[in-house]
PDB file of N, CA and C in Angstrom:
ATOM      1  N   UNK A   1       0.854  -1.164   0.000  1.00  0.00           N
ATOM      2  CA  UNK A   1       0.000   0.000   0.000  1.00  0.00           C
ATOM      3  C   UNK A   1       0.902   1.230   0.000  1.00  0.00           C
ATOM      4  N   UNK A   2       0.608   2.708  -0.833  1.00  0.00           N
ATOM      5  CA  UNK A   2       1.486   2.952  -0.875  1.00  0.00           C
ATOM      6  C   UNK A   2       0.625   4.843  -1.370  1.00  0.00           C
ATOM      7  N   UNK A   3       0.957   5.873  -0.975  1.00  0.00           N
ATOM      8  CA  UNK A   3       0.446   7.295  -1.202  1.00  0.00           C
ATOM      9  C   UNK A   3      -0.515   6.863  -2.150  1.00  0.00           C
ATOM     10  N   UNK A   4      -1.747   7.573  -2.075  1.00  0.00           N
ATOM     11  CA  UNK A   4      -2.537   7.668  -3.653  1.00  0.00           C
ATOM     12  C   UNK A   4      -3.623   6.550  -3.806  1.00  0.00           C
ATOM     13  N   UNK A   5      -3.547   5.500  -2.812  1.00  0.00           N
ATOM     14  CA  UNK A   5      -4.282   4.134  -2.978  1.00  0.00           C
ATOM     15  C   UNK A   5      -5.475   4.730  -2.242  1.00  0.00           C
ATOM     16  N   UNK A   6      -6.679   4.008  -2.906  1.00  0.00           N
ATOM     17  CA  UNK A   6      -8.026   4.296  -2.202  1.00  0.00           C
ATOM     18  C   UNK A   6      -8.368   3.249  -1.643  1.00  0.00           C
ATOM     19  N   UNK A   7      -8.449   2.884  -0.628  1.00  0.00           N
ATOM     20  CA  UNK A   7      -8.982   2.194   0.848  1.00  0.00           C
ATOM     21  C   UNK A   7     -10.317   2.195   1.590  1.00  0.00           C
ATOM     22  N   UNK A   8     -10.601   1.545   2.418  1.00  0.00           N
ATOM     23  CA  UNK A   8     -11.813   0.842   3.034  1.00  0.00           C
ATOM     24  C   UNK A   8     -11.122   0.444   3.984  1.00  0.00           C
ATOM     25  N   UNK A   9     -12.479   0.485   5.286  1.00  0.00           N
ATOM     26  CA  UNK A   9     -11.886  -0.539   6.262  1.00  0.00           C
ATOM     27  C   UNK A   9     -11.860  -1.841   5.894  1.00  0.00           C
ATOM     28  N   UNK A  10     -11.211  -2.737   7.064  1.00  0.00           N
ATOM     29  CA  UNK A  10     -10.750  -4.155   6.563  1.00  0.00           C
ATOM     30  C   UNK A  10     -11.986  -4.394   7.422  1.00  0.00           C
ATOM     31  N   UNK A  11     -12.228  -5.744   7.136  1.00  0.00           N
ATOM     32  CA  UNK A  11     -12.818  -7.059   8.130  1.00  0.00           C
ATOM     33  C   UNK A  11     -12.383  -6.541   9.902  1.00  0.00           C
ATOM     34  N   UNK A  12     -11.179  -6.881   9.453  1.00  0.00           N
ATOM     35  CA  UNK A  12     -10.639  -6.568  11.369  1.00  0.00           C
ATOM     36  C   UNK A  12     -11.040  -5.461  11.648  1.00  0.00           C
ATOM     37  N   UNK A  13     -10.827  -4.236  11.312  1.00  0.00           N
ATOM     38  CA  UNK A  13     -11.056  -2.743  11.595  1.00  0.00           C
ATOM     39  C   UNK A  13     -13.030  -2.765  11.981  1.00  0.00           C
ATOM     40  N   UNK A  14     -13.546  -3.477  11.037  1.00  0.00           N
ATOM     41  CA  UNK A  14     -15.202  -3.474  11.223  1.00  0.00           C
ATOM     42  C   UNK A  14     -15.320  -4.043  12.890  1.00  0.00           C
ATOM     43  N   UNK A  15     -14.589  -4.969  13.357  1.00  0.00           N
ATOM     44  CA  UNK A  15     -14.774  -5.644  14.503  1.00  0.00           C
ATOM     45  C   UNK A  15     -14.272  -5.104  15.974  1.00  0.00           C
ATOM     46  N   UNK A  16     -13.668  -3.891  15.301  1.00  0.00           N
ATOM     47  CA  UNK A  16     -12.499  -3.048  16.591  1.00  0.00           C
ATOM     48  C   UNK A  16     -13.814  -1.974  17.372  1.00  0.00           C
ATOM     49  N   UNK A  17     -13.827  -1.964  18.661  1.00  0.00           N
ATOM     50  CA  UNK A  17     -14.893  -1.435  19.108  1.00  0.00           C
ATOM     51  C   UNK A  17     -14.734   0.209  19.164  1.00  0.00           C
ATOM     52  N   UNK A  18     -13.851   0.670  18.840  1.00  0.00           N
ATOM     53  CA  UNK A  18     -13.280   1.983  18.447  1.00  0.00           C
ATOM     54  C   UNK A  18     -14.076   2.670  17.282  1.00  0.00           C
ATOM     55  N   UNK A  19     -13.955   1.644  16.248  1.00  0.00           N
ATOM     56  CA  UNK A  19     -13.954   2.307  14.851  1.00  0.00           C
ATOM     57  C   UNK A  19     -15.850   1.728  14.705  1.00  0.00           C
ATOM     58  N   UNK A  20     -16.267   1.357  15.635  1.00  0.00           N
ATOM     59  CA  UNK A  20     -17.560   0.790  15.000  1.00  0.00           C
ATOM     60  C   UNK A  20     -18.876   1.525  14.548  1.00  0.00           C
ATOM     61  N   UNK A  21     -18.910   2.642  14.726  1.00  0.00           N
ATOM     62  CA  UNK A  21     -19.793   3.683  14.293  1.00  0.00           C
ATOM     63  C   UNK A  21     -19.643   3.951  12.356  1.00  0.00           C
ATOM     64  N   UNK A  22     -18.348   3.446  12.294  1.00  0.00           N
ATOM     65  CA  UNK A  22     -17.626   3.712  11.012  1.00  0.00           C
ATOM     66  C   UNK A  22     -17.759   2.073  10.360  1.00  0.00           C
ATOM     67  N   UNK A  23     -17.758   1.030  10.996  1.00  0.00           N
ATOM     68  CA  UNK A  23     -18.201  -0.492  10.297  1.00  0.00           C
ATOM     69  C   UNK A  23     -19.362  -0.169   9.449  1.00  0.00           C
ATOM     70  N   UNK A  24     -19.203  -1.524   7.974  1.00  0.00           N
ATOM     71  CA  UNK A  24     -19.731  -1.648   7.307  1.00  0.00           C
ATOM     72  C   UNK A  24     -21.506  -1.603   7.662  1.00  0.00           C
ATOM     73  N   UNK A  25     -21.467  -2.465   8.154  1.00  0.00           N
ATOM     74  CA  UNK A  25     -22.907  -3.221   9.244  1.00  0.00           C
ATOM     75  C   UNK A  25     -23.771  -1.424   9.701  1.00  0.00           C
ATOM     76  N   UNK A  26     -22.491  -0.855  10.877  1.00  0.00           N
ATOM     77  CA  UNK A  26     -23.589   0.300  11.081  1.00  0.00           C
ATOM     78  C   UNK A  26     -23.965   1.203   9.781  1.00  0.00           C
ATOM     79  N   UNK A  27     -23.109   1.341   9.086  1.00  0.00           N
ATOM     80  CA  UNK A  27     -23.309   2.546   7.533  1.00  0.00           C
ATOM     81  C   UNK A  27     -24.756   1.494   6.988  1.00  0.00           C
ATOM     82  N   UNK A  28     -24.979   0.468   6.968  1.00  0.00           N
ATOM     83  CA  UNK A  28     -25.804   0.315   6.411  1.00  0.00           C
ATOM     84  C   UNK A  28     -27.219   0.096   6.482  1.00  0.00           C
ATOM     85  N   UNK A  29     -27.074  -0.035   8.289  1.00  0.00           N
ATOM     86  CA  UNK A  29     -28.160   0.323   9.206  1.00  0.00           C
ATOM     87  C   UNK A  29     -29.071   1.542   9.063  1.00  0.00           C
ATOM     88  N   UNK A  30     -27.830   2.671   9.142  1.00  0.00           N
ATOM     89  CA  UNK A  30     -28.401   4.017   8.785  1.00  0.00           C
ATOM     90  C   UNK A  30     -28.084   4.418   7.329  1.00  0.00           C
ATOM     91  N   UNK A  31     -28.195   3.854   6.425  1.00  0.00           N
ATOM     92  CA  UNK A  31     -28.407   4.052   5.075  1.00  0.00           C
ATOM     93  C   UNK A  31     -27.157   5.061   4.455  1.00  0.00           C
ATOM     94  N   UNK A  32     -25.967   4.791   4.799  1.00  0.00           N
ATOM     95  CA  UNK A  32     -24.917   5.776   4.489  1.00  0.00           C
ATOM     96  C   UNK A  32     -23.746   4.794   3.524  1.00  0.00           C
ATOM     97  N   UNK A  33     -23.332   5.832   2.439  1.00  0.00           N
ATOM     98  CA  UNK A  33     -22.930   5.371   1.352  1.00  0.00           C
ATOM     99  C   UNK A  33     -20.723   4.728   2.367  1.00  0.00           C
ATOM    100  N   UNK A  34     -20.170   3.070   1.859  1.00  0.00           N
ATOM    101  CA  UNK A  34     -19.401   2.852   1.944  1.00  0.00           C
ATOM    102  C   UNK A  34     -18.223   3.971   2.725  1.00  0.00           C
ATOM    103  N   UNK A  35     -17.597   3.738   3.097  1.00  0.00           N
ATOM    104  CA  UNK A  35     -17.004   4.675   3.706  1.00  0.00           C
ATOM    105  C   UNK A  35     -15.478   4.786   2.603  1.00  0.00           C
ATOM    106  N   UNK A  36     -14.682   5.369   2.432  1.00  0.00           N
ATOM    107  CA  UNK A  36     -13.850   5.321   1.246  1.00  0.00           C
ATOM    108  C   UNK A  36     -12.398   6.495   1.484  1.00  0.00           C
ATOM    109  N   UNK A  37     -11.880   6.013   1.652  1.00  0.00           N
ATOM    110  CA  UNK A  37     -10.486   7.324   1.948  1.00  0.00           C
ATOM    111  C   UNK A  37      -9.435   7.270   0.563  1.00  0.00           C
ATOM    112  N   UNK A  38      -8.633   8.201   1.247  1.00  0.00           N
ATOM    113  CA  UNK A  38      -7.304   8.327   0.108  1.00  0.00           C
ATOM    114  C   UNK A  38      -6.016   7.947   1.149  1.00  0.00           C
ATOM    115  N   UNK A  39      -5.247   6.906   1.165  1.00  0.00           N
ATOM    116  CA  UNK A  39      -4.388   6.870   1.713  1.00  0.00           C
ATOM    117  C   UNK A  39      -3.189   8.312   1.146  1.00  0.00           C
ATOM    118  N   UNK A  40      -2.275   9.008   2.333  1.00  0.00           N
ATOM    119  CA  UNK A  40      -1.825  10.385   1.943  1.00  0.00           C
ATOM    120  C   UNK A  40      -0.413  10.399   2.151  1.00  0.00           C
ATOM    121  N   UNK A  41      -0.318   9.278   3.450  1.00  0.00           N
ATOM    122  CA  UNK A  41       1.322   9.520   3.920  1.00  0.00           C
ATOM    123  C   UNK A  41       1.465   7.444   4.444  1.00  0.00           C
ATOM    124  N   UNK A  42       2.269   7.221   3.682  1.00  0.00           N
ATOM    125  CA  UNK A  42       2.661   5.861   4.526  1.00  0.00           C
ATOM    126  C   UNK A  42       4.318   6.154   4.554  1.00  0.00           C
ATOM    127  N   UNK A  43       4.486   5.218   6.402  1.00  0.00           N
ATOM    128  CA  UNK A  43       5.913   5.658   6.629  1.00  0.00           C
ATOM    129  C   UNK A  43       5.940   4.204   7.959  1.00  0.00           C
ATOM    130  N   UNK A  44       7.464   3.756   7.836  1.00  0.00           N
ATOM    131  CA  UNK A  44       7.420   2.691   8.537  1.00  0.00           C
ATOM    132  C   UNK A  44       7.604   3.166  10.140  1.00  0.00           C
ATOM    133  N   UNK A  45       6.802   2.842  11.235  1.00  0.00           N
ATOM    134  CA  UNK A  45       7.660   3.423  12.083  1.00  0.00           C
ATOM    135  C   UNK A  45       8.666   2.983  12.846  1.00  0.00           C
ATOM    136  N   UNK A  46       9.111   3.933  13.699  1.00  0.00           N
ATOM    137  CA  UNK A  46      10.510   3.950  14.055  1.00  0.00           C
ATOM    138  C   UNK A  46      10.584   3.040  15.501  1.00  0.00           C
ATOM    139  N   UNK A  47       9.283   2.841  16.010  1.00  0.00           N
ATOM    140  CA  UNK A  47       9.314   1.977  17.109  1.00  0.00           C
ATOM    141  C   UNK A  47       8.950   0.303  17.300  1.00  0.00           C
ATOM    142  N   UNK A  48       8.214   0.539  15.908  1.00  0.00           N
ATOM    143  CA  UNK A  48       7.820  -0.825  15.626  1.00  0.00           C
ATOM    144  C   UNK A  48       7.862  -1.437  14.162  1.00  0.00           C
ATOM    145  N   UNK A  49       7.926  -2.409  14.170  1.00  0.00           N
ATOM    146  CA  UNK A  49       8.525  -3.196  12.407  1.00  0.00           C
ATOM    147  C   UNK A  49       6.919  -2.981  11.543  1.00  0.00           C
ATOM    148  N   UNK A  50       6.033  -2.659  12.358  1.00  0.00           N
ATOM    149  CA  UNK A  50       4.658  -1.881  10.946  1.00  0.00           C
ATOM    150  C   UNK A  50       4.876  -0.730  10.398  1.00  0.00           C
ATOM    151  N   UNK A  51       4.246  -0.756   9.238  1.00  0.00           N
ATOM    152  CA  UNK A  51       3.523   0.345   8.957  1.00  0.00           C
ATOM    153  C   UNK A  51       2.773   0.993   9.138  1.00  0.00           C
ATOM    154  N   UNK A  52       2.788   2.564   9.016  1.00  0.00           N
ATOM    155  CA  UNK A  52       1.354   3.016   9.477  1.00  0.00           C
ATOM    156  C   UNK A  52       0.933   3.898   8.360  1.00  0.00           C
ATOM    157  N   UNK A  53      -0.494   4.146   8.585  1.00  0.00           N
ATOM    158  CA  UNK A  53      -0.414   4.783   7.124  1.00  0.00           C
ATOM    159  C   UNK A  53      -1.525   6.101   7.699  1.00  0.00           C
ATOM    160  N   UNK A  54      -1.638   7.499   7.052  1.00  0.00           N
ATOM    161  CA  UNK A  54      -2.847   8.185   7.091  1.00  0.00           C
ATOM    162  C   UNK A  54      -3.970   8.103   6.425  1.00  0.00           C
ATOM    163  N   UNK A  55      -5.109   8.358   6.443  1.00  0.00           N
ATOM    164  CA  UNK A  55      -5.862   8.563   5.718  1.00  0.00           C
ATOM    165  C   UNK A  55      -6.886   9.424   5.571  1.00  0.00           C
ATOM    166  N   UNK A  56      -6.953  10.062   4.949  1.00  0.00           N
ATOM    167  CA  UNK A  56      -7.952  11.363   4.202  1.00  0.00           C
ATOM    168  C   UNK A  56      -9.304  10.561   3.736  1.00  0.00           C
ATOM    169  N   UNK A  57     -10.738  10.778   4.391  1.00  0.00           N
ATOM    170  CA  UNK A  57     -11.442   9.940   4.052  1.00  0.00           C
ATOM    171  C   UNK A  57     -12.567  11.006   3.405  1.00  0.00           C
ATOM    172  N   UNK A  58     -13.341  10.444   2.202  1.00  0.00           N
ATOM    173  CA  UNK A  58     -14.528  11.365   1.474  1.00  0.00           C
ATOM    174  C   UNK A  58     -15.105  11.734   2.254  1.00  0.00           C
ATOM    175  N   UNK A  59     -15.797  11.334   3.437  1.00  0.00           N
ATOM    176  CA  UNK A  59     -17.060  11.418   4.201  1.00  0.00           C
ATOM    177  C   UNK A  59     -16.067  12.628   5.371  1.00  0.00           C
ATOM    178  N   UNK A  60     -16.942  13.755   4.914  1.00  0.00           N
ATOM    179  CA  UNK A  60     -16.282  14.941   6.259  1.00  0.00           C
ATOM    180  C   UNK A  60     -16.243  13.630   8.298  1.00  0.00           C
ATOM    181  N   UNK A  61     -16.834  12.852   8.141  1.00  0.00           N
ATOM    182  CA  UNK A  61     -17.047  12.499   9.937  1.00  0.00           C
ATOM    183  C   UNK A  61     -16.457  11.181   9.963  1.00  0.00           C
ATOM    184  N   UNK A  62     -15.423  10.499   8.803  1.00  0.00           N
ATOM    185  CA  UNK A  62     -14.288   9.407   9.106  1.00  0.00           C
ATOM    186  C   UNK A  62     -13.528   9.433   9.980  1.00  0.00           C
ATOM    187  N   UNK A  63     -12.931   8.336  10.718  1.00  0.00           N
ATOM    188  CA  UNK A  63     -12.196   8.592  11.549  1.00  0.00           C
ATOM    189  C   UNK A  63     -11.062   9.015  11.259  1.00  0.00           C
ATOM    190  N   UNK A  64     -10.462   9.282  12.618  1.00  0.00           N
ATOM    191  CA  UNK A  64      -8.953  10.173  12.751  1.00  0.00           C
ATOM    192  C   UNK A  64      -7.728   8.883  13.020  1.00  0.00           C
ATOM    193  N   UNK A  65      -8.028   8.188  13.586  1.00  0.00           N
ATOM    194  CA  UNK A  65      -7.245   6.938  13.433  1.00  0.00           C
ATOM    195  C   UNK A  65      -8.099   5.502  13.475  1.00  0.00           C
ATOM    196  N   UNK A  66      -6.986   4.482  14.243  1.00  0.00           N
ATOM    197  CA  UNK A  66      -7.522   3.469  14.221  1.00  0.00           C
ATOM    198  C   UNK A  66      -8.190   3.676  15.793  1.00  0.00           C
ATOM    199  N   UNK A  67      -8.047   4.989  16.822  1.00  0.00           N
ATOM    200  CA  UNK A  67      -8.881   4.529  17.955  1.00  0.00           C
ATOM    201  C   UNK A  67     -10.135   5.638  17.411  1.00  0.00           C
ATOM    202  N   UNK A  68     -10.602   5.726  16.883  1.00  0.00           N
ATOM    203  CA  UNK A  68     -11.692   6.410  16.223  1.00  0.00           C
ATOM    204  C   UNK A  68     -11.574   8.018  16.296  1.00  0.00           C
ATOM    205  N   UNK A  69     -11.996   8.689  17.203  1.00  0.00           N
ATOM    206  CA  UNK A  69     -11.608   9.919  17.302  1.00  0.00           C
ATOM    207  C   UNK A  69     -10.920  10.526  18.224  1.00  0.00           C
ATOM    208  N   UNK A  70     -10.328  10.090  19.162  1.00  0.00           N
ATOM    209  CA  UNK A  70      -9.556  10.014  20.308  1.00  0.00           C
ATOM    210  C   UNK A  70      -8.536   9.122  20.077  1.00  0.00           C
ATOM    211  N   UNK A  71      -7.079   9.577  20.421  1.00  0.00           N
ATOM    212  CA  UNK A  71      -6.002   9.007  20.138  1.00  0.00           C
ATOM    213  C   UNK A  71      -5.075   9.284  18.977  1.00  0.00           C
ATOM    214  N   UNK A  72      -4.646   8.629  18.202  1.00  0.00           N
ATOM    215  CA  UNK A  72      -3.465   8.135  17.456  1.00  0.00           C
ATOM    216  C   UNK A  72      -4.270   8.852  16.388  1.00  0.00           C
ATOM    217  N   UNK A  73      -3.347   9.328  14.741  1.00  0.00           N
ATOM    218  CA  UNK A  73      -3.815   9.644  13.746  1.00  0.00           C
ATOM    219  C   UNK A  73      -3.163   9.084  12.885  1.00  0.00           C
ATOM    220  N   UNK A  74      -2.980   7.623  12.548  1.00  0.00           N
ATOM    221  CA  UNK A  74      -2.851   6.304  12.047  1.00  0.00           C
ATOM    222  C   UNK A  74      -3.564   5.212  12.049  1.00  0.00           C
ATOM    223  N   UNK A  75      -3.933   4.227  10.512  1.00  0.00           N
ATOM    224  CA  UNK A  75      -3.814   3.453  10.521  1.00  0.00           C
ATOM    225  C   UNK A  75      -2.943   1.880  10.598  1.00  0.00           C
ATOM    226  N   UNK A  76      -2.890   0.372  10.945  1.00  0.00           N
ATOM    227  CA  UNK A  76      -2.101   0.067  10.624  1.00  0.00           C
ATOM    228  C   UNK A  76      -2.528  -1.161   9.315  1.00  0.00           C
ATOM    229  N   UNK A  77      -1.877  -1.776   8.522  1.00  0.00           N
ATOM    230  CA  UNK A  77      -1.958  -2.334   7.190  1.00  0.00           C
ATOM    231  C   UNK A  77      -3.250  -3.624   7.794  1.00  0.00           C
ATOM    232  N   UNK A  78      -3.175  -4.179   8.749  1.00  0.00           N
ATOM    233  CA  UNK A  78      -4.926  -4.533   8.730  1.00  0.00           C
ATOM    234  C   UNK A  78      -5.733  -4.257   9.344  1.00  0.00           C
ATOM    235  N   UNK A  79      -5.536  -2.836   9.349  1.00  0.00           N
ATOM    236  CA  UNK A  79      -6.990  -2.153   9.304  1.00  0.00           C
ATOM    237  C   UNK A  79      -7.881  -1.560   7.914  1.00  0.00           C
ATOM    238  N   UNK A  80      -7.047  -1.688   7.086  1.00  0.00           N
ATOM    239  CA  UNK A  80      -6.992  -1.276   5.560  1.00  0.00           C
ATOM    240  C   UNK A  80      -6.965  -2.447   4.557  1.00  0.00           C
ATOM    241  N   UNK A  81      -8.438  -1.862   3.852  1.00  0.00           N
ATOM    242  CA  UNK A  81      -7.970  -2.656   2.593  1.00  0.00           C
ATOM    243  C   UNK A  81      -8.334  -2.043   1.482  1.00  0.00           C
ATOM    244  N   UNK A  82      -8.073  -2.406   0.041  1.00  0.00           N
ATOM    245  CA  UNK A  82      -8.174  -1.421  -0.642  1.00  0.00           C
ATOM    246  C   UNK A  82      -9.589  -2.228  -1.738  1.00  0.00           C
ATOM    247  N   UNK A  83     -10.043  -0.475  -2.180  1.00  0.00           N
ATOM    248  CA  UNK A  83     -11.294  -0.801  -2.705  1.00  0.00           C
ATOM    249  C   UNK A  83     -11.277  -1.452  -3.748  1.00  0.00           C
ATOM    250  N   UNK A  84     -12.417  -2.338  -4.316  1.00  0.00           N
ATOM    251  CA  UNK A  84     -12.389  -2.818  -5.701  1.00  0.00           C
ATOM    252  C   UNK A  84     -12.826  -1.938  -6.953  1.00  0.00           C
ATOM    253  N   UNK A  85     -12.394  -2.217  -7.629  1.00  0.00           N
ATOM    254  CA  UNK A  85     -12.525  -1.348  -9.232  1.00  0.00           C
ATOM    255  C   UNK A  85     -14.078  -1.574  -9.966  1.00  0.00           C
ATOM    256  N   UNK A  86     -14.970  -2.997  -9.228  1.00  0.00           N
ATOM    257  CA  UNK A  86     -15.841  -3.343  -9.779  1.00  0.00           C
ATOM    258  C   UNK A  86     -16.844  -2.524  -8.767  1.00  0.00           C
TER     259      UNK A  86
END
């Protein structure tokens, strides 16, 4: 994954009790279109052997990281997956 890639949450990320306002399941409860970002900055970090990546998401009220809006302003590679073309 790499600047420029358009992304979705993963499977795992839907199940994290952080990000769940933002899972597939609730968007579709309340009738709200996929959730969809631009990955902007990926950089390995310096404390740990992951990656983390940012993301810029369409919807103005996406989260700010992987602890939803409180905390960190990173994802890490499975919390992300990237969208299909179909």
């Amino acid at each position: 994954m790499k600047a420029g890639d358009l992304v979705t949450l993963s499977a795992y990320a839907n199940k994290l009790d952080a990000l769940h306002q933002w899972s597939e399941y609730y968007r579709q409860v309340i009738k709200k279109p996929a959730l969809v970002g631009l990955v902007i900055k990926a950089a390995k970090s310096s404390w740990s052997p992951k990656w983390m990546y940012e993301v810029r998401w369409m919807d103005n009220d996406g989260p700010k990281g992987r602890d939803g809006r409180y905390g960190g302003t990173h994802f890490n590679r499975t919390d992300l997956k990237f969208v299909s073309r179909g």
